[in-house]
PDB file of N, CA and C in Angstrom:
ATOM      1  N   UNK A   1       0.831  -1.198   0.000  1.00  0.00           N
ATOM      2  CA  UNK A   1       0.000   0.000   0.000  1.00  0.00           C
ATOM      3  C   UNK A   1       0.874   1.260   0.000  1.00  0.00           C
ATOM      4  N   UNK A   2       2.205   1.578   0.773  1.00  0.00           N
ATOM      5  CA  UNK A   2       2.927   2.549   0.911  1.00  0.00           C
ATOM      6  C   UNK A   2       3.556   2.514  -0.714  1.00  0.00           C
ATOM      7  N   UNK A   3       3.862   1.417  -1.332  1.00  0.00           N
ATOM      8  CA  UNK A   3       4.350   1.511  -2.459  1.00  0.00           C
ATOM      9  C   UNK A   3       2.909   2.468  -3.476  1.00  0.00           C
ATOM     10  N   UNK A   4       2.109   2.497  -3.512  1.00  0.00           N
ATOM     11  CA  UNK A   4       1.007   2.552  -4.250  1.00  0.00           C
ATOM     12  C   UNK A   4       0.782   4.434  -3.637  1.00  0.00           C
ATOM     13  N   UNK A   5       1.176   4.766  -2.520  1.00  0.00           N
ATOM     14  CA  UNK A   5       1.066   6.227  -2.214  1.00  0.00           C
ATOM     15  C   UNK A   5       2.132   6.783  -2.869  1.00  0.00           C
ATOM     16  N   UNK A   6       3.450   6.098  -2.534  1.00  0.00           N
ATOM     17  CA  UNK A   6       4.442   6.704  -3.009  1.00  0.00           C
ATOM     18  C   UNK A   6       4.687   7.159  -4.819  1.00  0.00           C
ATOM     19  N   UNK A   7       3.900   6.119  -5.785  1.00  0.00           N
ATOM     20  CA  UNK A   7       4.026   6.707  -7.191  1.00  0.00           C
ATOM     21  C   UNK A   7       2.839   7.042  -7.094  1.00  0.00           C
ATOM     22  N   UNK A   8       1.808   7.058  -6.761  1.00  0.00           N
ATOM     23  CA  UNK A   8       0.311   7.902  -7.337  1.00  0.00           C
ATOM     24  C   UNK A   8      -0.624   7.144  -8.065  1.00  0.00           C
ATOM     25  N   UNK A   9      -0.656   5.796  -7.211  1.00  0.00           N
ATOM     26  CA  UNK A   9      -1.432   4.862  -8.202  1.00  0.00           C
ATOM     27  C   UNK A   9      -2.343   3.991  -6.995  1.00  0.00           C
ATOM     28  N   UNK A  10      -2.883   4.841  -5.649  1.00  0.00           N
ATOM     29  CA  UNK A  10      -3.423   4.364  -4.974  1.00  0.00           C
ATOM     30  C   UNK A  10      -4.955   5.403  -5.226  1.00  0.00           C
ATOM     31  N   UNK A  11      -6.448   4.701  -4.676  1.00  0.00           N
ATOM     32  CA  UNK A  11      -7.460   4.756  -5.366  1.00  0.00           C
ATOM     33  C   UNK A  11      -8.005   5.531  -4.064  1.00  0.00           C
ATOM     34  N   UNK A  12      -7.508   5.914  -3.229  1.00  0.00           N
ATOM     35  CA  UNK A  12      -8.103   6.697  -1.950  1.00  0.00           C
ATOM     36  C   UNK A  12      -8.641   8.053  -2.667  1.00  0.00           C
ATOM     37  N   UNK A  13      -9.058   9.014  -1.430  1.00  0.00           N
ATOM     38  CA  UNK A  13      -9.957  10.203  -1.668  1.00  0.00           C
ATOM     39  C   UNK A  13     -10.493  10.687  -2.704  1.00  0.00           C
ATOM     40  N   UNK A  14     -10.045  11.301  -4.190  1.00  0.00           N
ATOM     41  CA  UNK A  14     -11.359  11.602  -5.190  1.00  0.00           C
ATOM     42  C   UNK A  14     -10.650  10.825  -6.372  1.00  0.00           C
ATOM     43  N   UNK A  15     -10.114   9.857  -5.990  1.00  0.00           N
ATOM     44  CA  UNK A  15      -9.831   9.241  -7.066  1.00  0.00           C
ATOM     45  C   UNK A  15     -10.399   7.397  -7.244  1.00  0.00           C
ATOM     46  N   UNK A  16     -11.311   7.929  -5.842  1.00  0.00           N
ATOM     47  CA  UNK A  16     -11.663   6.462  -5.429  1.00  0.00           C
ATOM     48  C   UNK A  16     -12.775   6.354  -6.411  1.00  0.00           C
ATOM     49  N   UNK A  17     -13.709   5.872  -7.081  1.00  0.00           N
ATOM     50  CA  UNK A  17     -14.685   6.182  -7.950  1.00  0.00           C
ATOM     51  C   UNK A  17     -16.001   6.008  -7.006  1.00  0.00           C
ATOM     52  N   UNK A  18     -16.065   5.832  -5.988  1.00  0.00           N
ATOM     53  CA  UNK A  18     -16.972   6.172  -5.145  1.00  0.00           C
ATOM     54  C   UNK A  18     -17.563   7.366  -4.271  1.00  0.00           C
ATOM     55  N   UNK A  19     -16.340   7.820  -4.484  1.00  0.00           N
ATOM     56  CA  UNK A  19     -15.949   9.146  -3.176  1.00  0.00           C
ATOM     57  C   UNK A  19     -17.018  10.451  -3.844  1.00  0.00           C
ATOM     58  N   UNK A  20     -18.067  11.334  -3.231  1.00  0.00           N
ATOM     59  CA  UNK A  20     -18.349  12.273  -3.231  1.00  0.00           C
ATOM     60  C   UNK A  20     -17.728  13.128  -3.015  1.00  0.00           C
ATOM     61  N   UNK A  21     -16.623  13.326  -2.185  1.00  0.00           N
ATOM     62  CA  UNK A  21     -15.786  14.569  -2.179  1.00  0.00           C
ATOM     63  C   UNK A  21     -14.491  14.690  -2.984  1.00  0.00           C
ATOM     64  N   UNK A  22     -14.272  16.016  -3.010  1.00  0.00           N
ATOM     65  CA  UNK A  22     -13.106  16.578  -3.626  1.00  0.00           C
ATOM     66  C   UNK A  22     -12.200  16.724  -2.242  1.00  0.00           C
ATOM     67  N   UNK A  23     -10.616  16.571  -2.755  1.00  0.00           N
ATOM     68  CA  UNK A  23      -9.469  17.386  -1.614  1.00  0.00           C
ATOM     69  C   UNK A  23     -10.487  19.043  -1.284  1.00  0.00           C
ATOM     70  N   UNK A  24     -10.578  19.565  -2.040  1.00  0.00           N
ATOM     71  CA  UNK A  24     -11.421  20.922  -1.890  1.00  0.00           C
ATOM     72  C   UNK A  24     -11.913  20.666  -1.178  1.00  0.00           C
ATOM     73  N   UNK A  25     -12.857  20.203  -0.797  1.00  0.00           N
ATOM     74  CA  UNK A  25     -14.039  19.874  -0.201  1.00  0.00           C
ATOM     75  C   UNK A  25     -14.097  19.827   0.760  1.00  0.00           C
ATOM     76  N   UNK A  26     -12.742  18.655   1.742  1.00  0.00           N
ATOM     77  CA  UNK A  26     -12.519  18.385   2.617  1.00  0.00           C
ATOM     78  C   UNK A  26     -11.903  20.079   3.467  1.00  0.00           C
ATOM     79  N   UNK A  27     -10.844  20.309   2.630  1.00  0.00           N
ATOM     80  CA  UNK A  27     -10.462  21.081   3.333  1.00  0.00           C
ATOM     81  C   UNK A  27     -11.790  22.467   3.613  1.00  0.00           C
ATOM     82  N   UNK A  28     -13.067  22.895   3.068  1.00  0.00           N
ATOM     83  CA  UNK A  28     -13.602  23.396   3.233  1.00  0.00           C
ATOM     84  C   UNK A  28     -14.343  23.054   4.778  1.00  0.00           C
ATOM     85  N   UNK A  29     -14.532  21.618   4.780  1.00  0.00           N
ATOM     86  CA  UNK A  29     -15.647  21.193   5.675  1.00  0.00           C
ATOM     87  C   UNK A  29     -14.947  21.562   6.958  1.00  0.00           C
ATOM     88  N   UNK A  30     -13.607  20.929   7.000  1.00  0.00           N
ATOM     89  CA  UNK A  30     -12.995  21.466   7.918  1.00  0.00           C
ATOM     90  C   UNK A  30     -12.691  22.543   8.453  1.00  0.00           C
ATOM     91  N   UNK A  31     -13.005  23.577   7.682  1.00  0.00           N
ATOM     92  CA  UNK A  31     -12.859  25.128   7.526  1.00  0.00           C
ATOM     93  C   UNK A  31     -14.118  25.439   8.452  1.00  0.00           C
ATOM     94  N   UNK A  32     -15.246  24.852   7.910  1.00  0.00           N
ATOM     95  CA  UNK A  32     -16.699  25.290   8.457  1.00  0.00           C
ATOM     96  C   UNK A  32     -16.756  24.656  10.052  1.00  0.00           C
ATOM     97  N   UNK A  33     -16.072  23.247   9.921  1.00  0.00           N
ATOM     98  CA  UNK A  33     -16.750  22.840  11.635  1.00  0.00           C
ATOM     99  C   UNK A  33     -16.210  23.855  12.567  1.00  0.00           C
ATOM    100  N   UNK A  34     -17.565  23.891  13.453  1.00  0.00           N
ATOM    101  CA  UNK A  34     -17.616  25.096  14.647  1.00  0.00           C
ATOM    102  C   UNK A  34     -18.639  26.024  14.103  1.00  0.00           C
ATOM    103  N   UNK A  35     -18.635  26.172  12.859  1.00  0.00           N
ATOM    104  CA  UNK A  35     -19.620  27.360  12.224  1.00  0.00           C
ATOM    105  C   UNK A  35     -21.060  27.246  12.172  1.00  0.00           C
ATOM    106  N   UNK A  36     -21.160  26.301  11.567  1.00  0.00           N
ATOM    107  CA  UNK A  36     -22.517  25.478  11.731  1.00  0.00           C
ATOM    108  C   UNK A  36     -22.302  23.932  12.003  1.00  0.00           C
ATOM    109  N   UNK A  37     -23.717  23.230  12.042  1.00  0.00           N
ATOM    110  CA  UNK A  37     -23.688  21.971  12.512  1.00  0.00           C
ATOM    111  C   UNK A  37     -23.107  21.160  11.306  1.00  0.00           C
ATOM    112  N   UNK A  38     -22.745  19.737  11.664  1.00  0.00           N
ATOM    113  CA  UNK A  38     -22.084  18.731  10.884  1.00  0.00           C
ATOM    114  C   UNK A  38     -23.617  18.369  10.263  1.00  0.00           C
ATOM    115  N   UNK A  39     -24.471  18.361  10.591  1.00  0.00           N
ATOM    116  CA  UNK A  39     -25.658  17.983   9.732  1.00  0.00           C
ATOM    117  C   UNK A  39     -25.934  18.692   8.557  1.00  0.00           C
ATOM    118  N   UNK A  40     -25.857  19.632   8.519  1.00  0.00           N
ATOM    119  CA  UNK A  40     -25.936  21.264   7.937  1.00  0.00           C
ATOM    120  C   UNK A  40     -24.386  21.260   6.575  1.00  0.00           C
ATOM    121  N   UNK A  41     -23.277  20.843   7.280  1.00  0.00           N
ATOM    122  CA  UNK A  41     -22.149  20.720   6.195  1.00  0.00           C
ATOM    123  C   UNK A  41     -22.459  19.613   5.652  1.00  0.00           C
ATOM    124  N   UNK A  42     -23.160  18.635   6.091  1.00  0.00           N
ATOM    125  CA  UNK A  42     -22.858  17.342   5.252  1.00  0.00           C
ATOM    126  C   UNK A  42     -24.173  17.369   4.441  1.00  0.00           C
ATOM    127  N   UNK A  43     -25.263  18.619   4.763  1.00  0.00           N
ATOM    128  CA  UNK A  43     -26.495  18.942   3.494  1.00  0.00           C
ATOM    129  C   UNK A  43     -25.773  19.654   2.392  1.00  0.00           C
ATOM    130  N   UNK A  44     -24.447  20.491   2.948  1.00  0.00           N
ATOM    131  CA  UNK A  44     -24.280  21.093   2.104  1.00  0.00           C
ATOM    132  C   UNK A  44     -22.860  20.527   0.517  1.00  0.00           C
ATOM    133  N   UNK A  45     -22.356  19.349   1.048  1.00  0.00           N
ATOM    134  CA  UNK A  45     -21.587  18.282   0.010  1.00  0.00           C
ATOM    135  C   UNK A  45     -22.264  16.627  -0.017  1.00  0.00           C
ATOM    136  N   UNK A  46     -23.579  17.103   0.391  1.00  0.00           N
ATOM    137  CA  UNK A  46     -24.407  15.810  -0.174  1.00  0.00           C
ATOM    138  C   UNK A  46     -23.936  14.488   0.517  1.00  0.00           C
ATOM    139  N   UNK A  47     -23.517  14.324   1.614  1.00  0.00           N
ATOM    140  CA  UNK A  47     -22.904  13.447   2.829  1.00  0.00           C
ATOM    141  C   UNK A  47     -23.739  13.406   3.872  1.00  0.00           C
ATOM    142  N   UNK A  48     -23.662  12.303   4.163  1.00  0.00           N
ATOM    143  CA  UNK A  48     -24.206  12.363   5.975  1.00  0.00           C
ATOM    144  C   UNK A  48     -23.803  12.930   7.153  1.00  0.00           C
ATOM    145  N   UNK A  49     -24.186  13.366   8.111  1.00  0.00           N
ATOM    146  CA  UNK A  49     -23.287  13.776   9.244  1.00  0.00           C
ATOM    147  C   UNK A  49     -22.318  12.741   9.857  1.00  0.00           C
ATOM    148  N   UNK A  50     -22.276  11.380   9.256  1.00  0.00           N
ATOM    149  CA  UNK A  50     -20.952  10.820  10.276  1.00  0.00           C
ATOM    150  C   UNK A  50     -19.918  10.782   9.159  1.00  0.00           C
ATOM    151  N   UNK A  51     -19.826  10.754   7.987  1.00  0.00           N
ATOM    152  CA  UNK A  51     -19.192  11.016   7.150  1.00  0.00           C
ATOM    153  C   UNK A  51     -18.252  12.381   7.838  1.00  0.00           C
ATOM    154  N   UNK A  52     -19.265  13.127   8.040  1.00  0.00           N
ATOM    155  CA  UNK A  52     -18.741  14.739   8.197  1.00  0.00           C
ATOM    156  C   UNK A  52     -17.740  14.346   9.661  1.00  0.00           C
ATOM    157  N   UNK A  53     -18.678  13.696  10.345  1.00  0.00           N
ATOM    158  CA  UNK A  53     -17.723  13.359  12.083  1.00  0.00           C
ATOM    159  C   UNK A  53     -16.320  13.097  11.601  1.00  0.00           C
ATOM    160  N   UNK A  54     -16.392  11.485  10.700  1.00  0.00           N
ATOM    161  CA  UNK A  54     -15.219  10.957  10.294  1.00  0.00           C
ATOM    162  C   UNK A  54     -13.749  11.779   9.820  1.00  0.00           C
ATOM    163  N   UNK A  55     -14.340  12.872   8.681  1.00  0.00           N
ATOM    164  CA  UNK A  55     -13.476  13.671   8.413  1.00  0.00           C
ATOM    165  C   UNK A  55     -12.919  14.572   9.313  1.00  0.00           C
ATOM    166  N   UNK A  56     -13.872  15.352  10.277  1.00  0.00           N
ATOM    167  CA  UNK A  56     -13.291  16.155  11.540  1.00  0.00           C
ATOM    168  C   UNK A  56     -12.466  15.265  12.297  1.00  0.00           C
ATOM    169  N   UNK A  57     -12.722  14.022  13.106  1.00  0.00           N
ATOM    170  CA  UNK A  57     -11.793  13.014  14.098  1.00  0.00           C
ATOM    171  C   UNK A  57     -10.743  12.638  13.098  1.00  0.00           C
ATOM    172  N   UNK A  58     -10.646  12.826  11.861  1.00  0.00           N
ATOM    173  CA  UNK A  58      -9.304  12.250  11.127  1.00  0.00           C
ATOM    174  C   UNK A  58      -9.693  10.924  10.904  1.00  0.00           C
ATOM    175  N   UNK A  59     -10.582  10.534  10.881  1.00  0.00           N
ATOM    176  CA  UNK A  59     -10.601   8.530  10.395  1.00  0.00           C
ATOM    177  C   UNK A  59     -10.446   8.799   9.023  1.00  0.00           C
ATOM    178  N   UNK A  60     -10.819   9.561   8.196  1.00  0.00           N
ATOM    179  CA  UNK A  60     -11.215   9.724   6.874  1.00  0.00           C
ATOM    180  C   UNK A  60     -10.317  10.978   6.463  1.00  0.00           C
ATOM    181  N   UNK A  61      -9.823  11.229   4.814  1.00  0.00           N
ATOM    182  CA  UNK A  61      -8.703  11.880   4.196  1.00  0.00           C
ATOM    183  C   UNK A  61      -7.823  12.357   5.296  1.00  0.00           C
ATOM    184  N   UNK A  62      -7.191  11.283   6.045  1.00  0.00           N
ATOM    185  CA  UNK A  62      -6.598  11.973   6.945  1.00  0.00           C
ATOM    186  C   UNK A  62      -4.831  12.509   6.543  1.00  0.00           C
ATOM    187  N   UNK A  63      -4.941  12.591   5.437  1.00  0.00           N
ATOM    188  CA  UNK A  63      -3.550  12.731   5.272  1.00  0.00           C
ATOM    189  C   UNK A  63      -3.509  14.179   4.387  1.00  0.00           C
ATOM    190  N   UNK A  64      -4.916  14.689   4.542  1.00  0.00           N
ATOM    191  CA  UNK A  64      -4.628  16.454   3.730  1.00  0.00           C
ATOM    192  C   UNK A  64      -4.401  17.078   5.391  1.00  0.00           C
TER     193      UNK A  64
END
Protein backbone atom coordinates (compact mmCIF):
# COMPACT_ATOMS: atom_id res chain seq x y z
CA UNK A 1 0.00 0.00 0.00
CA UNK A 2 2.93 2.55 0.91
CA UNK A 3 4.35 1.51 -2.46
CA UNK A 4 1.01 2.55 -4.25
CA UNK A 5 1.07 6.23 -2.21
CA UNK A 6 4.44 6.70 -3.01
CA UNK A 7 4.03 6.71 -7.19
CA UNK A 8 0.31 7.90 -7.34
CA UNK A 9 -1.43 4.86 -8.20
CA UNK A 10 -3.42 4.36 -4.97
CA UNK A 11 -7.46 4.76 -5.37
CA UNK A 12 -8.10 6.70 -1.95
CA UNK A 13 -9.96 10.20 -1.67
CA UNK A 14 -11.36 11.60 -5.19
CA UNK A 15 -9.83 9.24 -7.07
CA UNK A 16 -11.66 6.46 -5.43
CA UNK A 17 -14.68 6.18 -7.95
CA UNK A 18 -16.97 6.17 -5.15
CA UNK A 19 -15.95 9.15 -3.18
CA UNK A 20 -18.35 12.27 -3.23
CA UNK A 21 -15.79 14.57 -2.18
CA UNK A 22 -13.11 16.58 -3.63
CA UNK A 23 -9.47 17.39 -1.61
CA UNK A 24 -11.42 20.92 -1.89
CA UNK A 25 -14.04 19.87 -0.20
CA UNK A 26 -12.52 18.38 2.62
CA UNK A 27 -10.46 21.08 3.33
CA UNK A 28 -13.60 23.40 3.23
CA UNK A 29 -15.65 21.19 5.67
CA UNK A 30 -12.99 21.47 7.92
CA UNK A 31 -12.86 25.13 7.53
CA UNK A 32 -16.70 25.29 8.46
CA UNK A 33 -16.75 22.84 11.63
CA UNK A 34 -17.62 25.10 14.65
CA UNK A 35 -19.62 27.36 12.22
CA UNK A 36 -22.52 25.48 11.73
CA UNK A 37 -23.69 21.97 12.51
CA UNK A 38 -22.08 18.73 10.88
CA UNK A 39 -25.66 17.98 9.73
CA UNK A 40 -25.94 21.26 7.94
CA UNK A 41 -22.15 20.72 6.19
CA UNK A 42 -22.86 17.34 5.25
CA UNK A 43 -26.49 18.94 3.49
CA UNK A 44 -24.28 21.09 2.10
CA UNK A 45 -21.59 18.28 0.01
CA UNK A 46 -24.41 15.81 -0.17
CA UNK A 47 -22.90 13.45 2.83
CA UNK A 48 -24.21 12.36 5.98
CA UNK A 49 -23.29 13.78 9.24
CA UNK A 50 -20.95 10.82 10.28
CA UNK A 51 -19.19 11.02 7.15
CA UNK A 52 -18.74 14.74 8.20
CA UNK A 53 -17.72 13.36 12.08
CA UNK A 54 -15.22 10.96 10.29
CA UNK A 55 -13.48 13.67 8.41
CA UNK A 56 -13.29 16.15 11.54
CA UNK A 57 -11.79 13.01 14.10
CA UNK A 58 -9.30 12.25 11.13
CA UNK A 59 -10.60 8.53 10.40
CA UNK A 60 -11.22 9.72 6.87
CA UNK A 61 -8.70 11.88 4.20
CA UNK A 62 -6.60 11.97 6.95
CA UNK A 63 -3.55 12.73 5.27
CA UNK A 64 -4.63 16.45 3.73
Amino acid sequence: EEDKIIHGTTSRGERHGQSKLTAMDVLKIRELEGTISRRQIGELFGVGSRAIDKIIWGQKWSWL
